[in-house]
Every structure is written in C-alpha cells, then in structure tokens.
C-alpha atoms as a PDB file:
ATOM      1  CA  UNK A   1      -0.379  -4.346   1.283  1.00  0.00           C
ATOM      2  CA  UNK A   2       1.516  -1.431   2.230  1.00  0.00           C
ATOM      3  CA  UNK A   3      -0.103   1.528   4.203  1.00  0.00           C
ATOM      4  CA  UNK A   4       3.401   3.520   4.872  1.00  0.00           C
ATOM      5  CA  UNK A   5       2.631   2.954   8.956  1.00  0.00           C
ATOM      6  CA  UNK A   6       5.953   1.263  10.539  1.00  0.00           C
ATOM      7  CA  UNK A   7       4.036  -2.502  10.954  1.00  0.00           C
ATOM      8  CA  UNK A   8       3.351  -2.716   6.613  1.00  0.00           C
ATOM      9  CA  UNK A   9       6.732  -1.015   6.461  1.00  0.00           C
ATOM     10  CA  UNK A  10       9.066  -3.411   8.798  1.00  0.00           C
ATOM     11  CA  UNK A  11       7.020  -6.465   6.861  1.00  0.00           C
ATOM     12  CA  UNK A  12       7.702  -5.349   3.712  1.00  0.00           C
ATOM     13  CA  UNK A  13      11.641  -4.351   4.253  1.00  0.00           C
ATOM     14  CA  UNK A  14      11.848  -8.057   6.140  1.00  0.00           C
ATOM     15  CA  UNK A  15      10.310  -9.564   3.664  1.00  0.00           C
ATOM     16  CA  UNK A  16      12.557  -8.197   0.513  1.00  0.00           C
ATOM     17  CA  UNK A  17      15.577 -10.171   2.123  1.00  0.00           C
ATOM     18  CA  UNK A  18      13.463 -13.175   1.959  1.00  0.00           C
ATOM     19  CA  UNK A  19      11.616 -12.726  -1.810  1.00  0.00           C
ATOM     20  CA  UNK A  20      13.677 -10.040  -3.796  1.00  0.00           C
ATOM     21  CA  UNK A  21      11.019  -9.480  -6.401  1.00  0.00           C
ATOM     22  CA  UNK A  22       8.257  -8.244  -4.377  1.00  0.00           C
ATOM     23  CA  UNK A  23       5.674  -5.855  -5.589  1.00  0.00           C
ATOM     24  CA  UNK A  24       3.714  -3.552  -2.422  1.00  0.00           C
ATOM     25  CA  UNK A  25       0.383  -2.776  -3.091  1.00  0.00           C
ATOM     26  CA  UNK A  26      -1.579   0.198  -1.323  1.00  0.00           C
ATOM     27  CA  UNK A  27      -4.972   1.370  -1.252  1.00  0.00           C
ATOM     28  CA  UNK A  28      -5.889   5.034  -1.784  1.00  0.00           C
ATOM     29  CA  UNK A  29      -8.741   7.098  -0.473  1.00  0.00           C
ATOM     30  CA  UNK A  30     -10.072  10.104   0.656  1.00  0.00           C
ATOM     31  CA  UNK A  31      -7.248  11.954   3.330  1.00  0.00           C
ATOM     32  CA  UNK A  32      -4.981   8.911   2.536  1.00  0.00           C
ATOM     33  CA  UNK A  33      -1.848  11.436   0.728  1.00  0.00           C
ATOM     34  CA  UNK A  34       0.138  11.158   3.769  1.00  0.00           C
ATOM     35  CA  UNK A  35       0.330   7.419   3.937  1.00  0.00           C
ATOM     36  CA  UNK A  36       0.237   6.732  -0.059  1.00  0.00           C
ATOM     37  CA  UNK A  37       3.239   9.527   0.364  1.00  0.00           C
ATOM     38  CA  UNK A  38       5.123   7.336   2.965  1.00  0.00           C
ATOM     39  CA  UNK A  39       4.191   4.118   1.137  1.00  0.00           C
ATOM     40  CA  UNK A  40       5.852   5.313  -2.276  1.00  0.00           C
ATOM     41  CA  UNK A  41       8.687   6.871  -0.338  1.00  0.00           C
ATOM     42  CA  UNK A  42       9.607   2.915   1.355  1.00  0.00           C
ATOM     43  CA  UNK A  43       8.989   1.430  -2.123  1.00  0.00           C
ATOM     44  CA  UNK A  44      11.422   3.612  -3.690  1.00  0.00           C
ATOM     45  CA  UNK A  45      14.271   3.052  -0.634  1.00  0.00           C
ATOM     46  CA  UNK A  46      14.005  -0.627  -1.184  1.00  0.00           C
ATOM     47  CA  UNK A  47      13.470  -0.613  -4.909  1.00  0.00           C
ATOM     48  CA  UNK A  48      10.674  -2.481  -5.186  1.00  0.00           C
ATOM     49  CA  UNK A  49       7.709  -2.085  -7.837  1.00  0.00           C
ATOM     50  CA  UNK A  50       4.519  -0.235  -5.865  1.00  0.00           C
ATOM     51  CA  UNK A  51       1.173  -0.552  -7.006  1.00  0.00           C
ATOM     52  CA  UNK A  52      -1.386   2.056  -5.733  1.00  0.00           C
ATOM     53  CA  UNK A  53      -5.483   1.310  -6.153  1.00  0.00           C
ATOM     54  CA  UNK A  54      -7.435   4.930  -6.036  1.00  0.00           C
ATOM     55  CA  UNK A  55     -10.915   4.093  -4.119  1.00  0.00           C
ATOM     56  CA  UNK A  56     -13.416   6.252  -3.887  1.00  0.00           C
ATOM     57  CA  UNK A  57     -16.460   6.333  -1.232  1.00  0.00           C
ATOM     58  CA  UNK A  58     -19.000   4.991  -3.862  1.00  0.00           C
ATOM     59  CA  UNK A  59     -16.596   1.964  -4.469  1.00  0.00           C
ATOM     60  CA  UNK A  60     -16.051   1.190  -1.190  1.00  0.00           C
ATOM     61  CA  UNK A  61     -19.598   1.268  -0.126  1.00  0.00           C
ATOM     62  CA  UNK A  62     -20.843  -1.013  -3.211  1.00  0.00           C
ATOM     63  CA  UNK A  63     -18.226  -3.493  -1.898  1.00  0.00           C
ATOM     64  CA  UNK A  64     -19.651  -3.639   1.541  1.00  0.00           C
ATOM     65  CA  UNK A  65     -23.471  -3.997   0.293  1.00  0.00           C
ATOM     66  CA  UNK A  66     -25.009  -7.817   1.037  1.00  0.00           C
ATOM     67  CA  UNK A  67     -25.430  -9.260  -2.438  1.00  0.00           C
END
C-alpha cells in the first residue's frame, strides 16, 4: 500500500532493491488527488506497476457495518 506520504514512499523505494517486481497498491477516495497524484508520481520514478482502488463513501461504510 502506497499513500504517496514519505513513510509508504521510503518502504516502497527500500523495498524495490530487495524484490524488483513489486506492484504498489493505493486506495482512492474522496479529497485523496493529492496523494493518488504523489503515489503515481513514485511508481513511475521507480518503474514499478501501480494499482489504484477508487472507494467511495457508500463502500467504505458497508465494509465497516457488523455482519
């Protein structure tokens, strides 16, 4: 998982001299274009495939309900 932030960033750049075929993953919602922006911009740099899940507030709040 890969929010753009510098922690998900430093993991994943660490982590590509370790495992060269990684994939990142982030999660998009609502007022999330800044880091989905930063996110891409890190996969791209370290050419690596990035894989980005659109949420929406009705998703997120069926996933939360007690089955």
């Amino acid at each position: 998982m890969m929010s753009g932030g510098i922690d998900s960033t430093l993991i994943t750049a660490k982590s590509k001299a370790f495992h060269n075929d990684i994939t990142a993953f982030t999660i998009s919602y609502k007022f999330s274009d800044q880091e989905v922006e930063n996110a891409s911009l890190v996969a791209k740099t370290l050419e690596i495939p990035h894989l980005i899940k659109k949420v929406d507030d009705e998703e997120v709040l069926n996933n939360l309900k007690e089955n």
